[in-house]
N, C-alpha and C. Protein backbone atom coordinates (compact mmCIF):
# COMPACT_ATOMS: atom_id res chain seq x y z
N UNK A 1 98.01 78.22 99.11
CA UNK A 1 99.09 78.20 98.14
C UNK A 1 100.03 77.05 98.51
N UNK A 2 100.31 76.12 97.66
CA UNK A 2 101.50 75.16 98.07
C UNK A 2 102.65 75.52 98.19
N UNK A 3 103.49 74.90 99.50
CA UNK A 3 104.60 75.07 99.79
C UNK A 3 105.80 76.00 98.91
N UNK A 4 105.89 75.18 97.98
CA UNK A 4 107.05 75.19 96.67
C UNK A 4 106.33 76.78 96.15
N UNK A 5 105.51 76.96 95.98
CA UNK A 5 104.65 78.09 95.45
C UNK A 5 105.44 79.35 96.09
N UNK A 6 104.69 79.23 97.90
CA UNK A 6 104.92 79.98 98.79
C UNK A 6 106.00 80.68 98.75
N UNK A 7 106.96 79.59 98.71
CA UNK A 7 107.98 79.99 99.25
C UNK A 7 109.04 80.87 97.48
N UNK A 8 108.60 80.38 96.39
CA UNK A 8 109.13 81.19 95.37
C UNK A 8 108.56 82.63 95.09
N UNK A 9 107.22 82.57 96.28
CA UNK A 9 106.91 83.85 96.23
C UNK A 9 107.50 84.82 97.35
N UNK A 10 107.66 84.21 98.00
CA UNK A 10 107.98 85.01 99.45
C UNK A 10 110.00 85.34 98.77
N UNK A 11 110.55 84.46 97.85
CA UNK A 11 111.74 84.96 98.09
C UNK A 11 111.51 86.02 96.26
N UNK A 12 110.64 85.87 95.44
CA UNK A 12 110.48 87.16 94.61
C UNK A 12 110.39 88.43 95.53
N UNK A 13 109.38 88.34 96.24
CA UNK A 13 108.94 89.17 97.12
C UNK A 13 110.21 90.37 98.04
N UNK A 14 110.75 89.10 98.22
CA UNK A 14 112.38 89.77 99.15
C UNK A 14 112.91 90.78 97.82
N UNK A 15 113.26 90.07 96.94
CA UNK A 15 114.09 90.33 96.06
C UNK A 15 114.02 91.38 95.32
N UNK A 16 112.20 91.98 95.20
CA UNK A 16 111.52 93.35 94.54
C UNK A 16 111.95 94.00 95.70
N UNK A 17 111.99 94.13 97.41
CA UNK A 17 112.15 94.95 97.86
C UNK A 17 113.46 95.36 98.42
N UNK A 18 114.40 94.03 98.55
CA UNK A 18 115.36 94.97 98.39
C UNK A 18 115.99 95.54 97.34
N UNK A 19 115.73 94.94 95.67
CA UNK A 19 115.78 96.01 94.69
C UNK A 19 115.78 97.47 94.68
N UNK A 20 114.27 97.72 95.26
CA UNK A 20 113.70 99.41 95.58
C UNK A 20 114.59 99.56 96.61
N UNK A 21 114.85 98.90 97.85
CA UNK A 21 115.66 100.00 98.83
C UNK A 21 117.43 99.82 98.44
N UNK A 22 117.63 99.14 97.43
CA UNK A 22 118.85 99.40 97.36
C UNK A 22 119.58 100.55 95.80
N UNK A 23 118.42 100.43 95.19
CA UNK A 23 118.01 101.60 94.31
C UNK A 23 118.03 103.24 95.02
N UNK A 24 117.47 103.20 95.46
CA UNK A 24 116.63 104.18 96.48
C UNK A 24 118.09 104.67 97.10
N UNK A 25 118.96 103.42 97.85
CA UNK A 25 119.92 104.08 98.54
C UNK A 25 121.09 104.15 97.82
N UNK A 26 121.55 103.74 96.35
CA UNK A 26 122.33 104.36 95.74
C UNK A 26 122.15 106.00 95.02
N UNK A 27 120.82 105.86 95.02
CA UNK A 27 120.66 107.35 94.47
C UNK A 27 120.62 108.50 95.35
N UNK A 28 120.42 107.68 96.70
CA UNK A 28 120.92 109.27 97.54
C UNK A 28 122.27 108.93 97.88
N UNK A 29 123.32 107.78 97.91
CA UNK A 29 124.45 107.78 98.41
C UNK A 29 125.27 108.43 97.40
N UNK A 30 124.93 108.32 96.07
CA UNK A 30 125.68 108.62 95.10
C UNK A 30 126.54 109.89 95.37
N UNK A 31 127.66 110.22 95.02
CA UNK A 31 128.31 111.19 95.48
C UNK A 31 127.42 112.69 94.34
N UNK A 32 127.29 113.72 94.55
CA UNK A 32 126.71 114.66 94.63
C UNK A 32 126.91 115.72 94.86
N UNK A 33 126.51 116.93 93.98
CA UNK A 33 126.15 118.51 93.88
C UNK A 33 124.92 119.08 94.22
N UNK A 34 123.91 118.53 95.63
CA UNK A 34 123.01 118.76 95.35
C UNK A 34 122.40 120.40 95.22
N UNK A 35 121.73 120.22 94.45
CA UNK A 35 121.25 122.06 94.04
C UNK A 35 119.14 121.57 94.13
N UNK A 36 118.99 121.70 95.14
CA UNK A 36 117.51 121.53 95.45
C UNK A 36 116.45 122.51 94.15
N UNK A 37 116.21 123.06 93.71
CA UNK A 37 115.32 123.69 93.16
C UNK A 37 113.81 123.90 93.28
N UNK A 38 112.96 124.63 93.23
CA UNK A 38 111.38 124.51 93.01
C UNK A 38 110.97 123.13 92.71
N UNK A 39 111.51 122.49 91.41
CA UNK A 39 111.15 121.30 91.07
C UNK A 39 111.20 119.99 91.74
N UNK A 40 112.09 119.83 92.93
CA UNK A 40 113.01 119.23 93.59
C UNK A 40 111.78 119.22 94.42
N UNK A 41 111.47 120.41 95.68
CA UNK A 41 111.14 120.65 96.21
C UNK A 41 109.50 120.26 96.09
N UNK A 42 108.84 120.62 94.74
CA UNK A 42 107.62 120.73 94.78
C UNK A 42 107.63 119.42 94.44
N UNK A 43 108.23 118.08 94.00
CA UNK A 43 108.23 116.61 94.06
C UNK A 43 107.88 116.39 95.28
N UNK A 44 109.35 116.12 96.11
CA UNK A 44 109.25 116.02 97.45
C UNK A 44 107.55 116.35 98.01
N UNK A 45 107.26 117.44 97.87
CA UNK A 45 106.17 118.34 98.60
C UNK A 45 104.45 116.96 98.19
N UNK A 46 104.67 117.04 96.75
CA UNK A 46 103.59 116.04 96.25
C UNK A 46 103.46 114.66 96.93
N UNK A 47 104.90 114.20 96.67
CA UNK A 47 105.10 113.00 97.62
C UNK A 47 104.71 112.76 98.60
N UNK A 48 105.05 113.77 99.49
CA UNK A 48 104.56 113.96 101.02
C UNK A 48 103.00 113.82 101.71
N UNK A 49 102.29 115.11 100.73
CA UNK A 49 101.28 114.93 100.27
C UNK A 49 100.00 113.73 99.87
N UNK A 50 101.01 113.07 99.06
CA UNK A 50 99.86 111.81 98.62
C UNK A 50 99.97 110.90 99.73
N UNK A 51 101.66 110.60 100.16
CA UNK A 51 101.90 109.75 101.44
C UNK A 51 100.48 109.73 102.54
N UNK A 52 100.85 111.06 102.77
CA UNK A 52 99.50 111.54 103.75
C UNK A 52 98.23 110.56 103.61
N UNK A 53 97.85 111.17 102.16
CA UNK A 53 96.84 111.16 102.10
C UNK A 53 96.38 109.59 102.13
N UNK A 54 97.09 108.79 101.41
CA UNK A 54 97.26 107.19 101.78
C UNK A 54 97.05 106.72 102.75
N UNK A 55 98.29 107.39 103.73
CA UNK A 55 97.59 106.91 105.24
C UNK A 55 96.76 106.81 105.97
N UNK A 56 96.04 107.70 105.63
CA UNK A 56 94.46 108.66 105.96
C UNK A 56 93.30 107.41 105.39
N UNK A 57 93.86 106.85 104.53
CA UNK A 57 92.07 105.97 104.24
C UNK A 57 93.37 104.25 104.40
N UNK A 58 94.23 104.01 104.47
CA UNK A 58 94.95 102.58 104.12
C UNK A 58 96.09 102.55 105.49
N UNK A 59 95.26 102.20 106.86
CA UNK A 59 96.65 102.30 107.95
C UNK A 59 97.63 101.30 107.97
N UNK A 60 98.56 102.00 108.61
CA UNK A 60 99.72 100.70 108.15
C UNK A 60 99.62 99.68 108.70
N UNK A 61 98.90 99.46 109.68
CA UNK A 61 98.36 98.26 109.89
C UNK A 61 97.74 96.81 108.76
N UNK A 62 97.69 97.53 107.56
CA UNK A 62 96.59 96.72 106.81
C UNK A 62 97.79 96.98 105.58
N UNK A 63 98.78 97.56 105.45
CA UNK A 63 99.95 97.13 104.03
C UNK A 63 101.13 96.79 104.32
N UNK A 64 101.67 96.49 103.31
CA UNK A 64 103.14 96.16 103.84
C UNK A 64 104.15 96.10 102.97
N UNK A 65 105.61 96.68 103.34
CA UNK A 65 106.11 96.74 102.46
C UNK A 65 106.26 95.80 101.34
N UNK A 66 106.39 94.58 101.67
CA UNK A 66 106.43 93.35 100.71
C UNK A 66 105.19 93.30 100.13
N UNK A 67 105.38 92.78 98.77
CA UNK A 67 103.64 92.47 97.86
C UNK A 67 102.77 91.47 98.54
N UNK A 68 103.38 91.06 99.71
CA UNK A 68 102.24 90.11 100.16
C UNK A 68 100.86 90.81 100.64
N UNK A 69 99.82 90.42 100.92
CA UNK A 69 99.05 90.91 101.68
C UNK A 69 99.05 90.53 102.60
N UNK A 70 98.62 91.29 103.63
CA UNK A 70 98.79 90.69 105.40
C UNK A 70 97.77 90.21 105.86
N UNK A 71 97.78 88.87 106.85
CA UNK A 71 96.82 87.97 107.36
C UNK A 71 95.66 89.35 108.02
N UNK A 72 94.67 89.40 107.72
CA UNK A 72 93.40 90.13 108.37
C UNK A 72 93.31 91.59 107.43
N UNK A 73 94.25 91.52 106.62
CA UNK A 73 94.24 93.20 105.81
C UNK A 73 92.93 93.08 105.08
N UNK A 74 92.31 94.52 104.27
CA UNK A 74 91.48 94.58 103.73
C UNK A 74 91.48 94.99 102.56
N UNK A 75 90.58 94.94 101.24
CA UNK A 75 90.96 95.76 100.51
C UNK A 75 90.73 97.21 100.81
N UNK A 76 91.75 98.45 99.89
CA UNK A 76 91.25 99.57 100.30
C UNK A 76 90.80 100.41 98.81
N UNK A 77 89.73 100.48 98.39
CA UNK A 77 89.61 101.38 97.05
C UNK A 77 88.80 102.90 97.11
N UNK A 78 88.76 103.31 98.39
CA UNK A 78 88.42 104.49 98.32
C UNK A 78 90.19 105.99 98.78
N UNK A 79 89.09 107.01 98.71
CA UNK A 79 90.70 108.12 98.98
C UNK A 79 91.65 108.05 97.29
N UNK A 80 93.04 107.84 97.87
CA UNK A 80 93.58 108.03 96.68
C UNK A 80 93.31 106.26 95.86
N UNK A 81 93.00 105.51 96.25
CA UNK A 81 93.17 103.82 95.61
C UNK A 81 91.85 104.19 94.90
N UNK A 82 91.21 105.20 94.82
CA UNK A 82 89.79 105.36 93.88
C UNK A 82 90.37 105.98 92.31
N UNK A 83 91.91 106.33 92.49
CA UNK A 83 92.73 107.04 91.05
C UNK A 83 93.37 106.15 90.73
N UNK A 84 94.92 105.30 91.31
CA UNK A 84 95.48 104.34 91.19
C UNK A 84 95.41 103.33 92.34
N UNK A 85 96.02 102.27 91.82
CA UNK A 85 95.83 100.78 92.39
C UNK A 85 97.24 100.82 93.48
N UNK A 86 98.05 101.93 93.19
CA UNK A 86 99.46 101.80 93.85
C UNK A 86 99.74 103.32 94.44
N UNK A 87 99.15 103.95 95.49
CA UNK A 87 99.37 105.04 95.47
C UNK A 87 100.80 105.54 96.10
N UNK A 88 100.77 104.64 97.19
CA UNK A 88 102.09 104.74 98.26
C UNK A 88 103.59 104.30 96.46
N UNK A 89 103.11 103.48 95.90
CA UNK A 89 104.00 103.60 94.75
C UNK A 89 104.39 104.86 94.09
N UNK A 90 103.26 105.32 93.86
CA UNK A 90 103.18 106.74 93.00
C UNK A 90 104.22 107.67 94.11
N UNK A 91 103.62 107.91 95.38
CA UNK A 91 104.27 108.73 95.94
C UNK A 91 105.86 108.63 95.98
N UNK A 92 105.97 107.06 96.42
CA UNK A 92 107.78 106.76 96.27
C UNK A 92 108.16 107.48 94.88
N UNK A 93 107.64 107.36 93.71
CA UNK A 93 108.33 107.47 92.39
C UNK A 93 108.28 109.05 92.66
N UNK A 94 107.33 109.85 92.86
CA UNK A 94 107.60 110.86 93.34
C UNK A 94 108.82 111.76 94.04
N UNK A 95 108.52 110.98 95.10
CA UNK A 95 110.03 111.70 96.05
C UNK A 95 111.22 111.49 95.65
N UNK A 96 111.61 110.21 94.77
CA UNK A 96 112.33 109.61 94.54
C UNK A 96 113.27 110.46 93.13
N UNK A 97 111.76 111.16 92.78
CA UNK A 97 112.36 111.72 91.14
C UNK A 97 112.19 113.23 91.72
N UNK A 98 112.61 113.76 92.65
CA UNK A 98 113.00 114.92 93.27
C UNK A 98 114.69 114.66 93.42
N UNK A 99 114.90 113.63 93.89
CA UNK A 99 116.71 113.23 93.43
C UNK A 99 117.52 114.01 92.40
N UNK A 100 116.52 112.95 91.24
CA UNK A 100 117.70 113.46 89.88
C UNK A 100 117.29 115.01 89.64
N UNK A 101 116.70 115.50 90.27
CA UNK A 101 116.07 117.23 89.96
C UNK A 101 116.60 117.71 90.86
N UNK A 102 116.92 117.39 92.52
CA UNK A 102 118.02 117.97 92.74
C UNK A 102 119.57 118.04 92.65
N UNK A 103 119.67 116.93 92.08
CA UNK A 103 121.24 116.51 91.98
C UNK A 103 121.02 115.70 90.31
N UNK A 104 121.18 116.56 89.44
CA UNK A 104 120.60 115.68 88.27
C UNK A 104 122.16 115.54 87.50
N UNK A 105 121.96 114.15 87.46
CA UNK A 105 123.20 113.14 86.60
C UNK A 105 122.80 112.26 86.55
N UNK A 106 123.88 111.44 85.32
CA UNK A 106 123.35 110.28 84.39
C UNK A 106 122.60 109.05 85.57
N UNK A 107 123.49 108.89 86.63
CA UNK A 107 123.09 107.61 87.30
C UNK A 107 122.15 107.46 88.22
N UNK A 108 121.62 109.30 88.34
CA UNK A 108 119.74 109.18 89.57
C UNK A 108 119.22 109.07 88.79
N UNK A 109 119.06 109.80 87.11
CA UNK A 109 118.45 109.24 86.00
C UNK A 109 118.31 107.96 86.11
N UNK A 110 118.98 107.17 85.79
CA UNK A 110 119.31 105.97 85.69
C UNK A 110 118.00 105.34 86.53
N UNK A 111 118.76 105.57 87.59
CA UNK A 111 118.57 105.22 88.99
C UNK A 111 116.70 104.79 88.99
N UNK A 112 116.18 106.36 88.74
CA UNK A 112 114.73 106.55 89.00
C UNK A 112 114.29 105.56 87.76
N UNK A 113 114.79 105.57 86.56
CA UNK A 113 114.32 104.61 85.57
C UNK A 113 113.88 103.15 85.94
N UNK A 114 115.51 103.07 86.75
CA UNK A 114 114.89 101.44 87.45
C UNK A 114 114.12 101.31 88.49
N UNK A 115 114.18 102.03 89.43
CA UNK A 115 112.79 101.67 90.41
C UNK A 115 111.68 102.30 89.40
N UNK A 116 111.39 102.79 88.85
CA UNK A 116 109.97 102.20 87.85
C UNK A 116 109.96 101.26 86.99
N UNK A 117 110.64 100.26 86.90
CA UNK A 117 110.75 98.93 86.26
C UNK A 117 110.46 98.04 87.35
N UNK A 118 111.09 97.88 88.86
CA UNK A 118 110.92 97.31 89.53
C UNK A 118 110.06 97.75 90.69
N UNK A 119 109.70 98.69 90.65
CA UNK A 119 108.03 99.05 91.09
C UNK A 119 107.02 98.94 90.02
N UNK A 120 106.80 98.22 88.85
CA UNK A 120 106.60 98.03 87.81
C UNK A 120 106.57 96.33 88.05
N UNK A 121 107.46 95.85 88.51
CA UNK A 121 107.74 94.21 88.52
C UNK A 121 106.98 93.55 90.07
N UNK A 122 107.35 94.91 90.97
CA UNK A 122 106.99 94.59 92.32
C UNK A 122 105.02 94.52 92.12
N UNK A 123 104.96 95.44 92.06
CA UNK A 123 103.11 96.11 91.77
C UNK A 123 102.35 94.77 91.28
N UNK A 124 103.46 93.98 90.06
CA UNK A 124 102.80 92.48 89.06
C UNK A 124 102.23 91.53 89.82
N UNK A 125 103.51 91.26 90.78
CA UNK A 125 103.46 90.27 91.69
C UNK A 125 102.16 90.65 93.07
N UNK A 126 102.44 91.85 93.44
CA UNK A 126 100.90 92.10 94.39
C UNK A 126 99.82 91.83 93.94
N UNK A 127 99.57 92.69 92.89
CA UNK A 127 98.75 92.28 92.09
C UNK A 127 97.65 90.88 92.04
N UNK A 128 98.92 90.19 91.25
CA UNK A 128 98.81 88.57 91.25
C UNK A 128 98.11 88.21 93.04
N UNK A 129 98.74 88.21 93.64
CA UNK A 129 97.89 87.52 95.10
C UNK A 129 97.20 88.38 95.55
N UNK A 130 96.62 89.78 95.09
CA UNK A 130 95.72 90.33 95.57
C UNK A 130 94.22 89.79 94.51
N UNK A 131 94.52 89.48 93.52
CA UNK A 131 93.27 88.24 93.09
C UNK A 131 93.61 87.50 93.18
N UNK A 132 94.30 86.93 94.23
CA UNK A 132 93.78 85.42 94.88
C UNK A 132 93.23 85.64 96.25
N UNK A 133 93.34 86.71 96.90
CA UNK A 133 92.85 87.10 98.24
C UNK A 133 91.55 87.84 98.01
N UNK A 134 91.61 88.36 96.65
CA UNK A 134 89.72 89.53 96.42
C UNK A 134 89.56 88.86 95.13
N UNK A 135 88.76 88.17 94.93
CA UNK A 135 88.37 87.86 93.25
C UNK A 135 87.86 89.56 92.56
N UNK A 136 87.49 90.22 93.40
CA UNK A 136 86.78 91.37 92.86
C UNK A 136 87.74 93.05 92.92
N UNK A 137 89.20 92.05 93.21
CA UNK A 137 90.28 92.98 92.67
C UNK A 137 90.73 93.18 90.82
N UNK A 138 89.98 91.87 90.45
CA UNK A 138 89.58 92.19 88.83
C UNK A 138 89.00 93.20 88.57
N UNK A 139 87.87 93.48 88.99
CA UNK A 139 86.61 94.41 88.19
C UNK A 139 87.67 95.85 89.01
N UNK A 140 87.73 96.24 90.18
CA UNK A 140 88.67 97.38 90.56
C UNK A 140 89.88 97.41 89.63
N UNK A 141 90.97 96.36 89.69
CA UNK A 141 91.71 96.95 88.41
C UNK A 141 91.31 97.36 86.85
N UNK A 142 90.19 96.55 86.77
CA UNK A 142 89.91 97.09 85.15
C UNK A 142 89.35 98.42 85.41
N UNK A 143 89.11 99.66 86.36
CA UNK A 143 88.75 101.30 86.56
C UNK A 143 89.51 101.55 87.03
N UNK A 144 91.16 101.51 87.76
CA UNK A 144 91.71 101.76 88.17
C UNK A 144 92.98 101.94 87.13
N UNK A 145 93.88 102.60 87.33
CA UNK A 145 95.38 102.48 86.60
C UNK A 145 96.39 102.29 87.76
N UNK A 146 97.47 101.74 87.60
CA UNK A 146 98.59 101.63 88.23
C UNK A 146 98.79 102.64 88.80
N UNK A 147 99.67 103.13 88.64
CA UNK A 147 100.73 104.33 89.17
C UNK A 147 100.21 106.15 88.69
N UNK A 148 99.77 105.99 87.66
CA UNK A 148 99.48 107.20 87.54
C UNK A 148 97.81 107.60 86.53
N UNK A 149 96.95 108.46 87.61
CA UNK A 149 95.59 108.41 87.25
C UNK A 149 95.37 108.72 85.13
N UNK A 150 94.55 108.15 85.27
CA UNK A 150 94.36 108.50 83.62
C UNK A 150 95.41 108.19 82.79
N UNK A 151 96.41 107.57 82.78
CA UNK A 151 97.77 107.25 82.09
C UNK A 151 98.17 106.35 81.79
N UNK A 152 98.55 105.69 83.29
CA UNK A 152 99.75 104.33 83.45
C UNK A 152 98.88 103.44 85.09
């Protein structure tokens, strides 16, 4: 990748993630009533869950938070990457939308809306240099969905 390239990717790159963690940390800083519920709870619980299960076939050795891919990583399309292309995504949107269900007001609403725009924007950009690192991350995304199996 040329220089000028690189480097407008590496600072998109910054810029999707601290989006999500500064998303992420207004919606739990937000001041709050939290009232946990079943719903709350059984998010969280899924989240946790898929997290797991991610880890289990994709070690963290081989992802990273930024959309780059890491020097020696591999692709991973078995486990949960055999449903969506973004699972550790799915799970964040998950835990994340246990928030506005436990503490539900206009601005975790909000909140969760935009980290799925910009886990939405982030995912584009991986994407993008994960076919330039696998040409045969084409044919896997065309059976795969994003974020959520059979859907999205």
């Amino acid at each position: 990748m040329p220089a000028p390239l690189l480097r407008r990717t590496a600072a998109a790159s910054r810029a999707w993630v601290a989006a999500q963690f500064g998303i992420i940390a207004a919606m739990l800083l937000w001041p709050a009533h939290w009232r946990p519920g079943i719903a709350a709870w059984a998010l969280a619980a899924a989240a946790l869950a898929l997290a797991g299960w991610v880890f289990a076939y994709n070690r963290p050795g081989n992802f990273n938070v930024r959309p780059e891919p890491k020097d020696g990583a591999r692709l991973v399309t078995g486990g949960p990457y055999a449903r969506v292309r973004h699972p550790m995504y799915s799970a964040l949107l998950l835990g994340c939308a246990a928030l506005p269900a436990a503490a539900p007001d206009l601005p975790r609403v909000l909140g969760w809306l935009l980290l799925v725009l910009v886990l939405r924007g982030k995912s584009a950009l991986e994407e993008r240099l994960l076919l330039q690192r696998w040409p045969d991350y084409a044919a896997y995304r065309s059976r795969t969905q994003r974020f959520v199996p059979w859907i999205w």
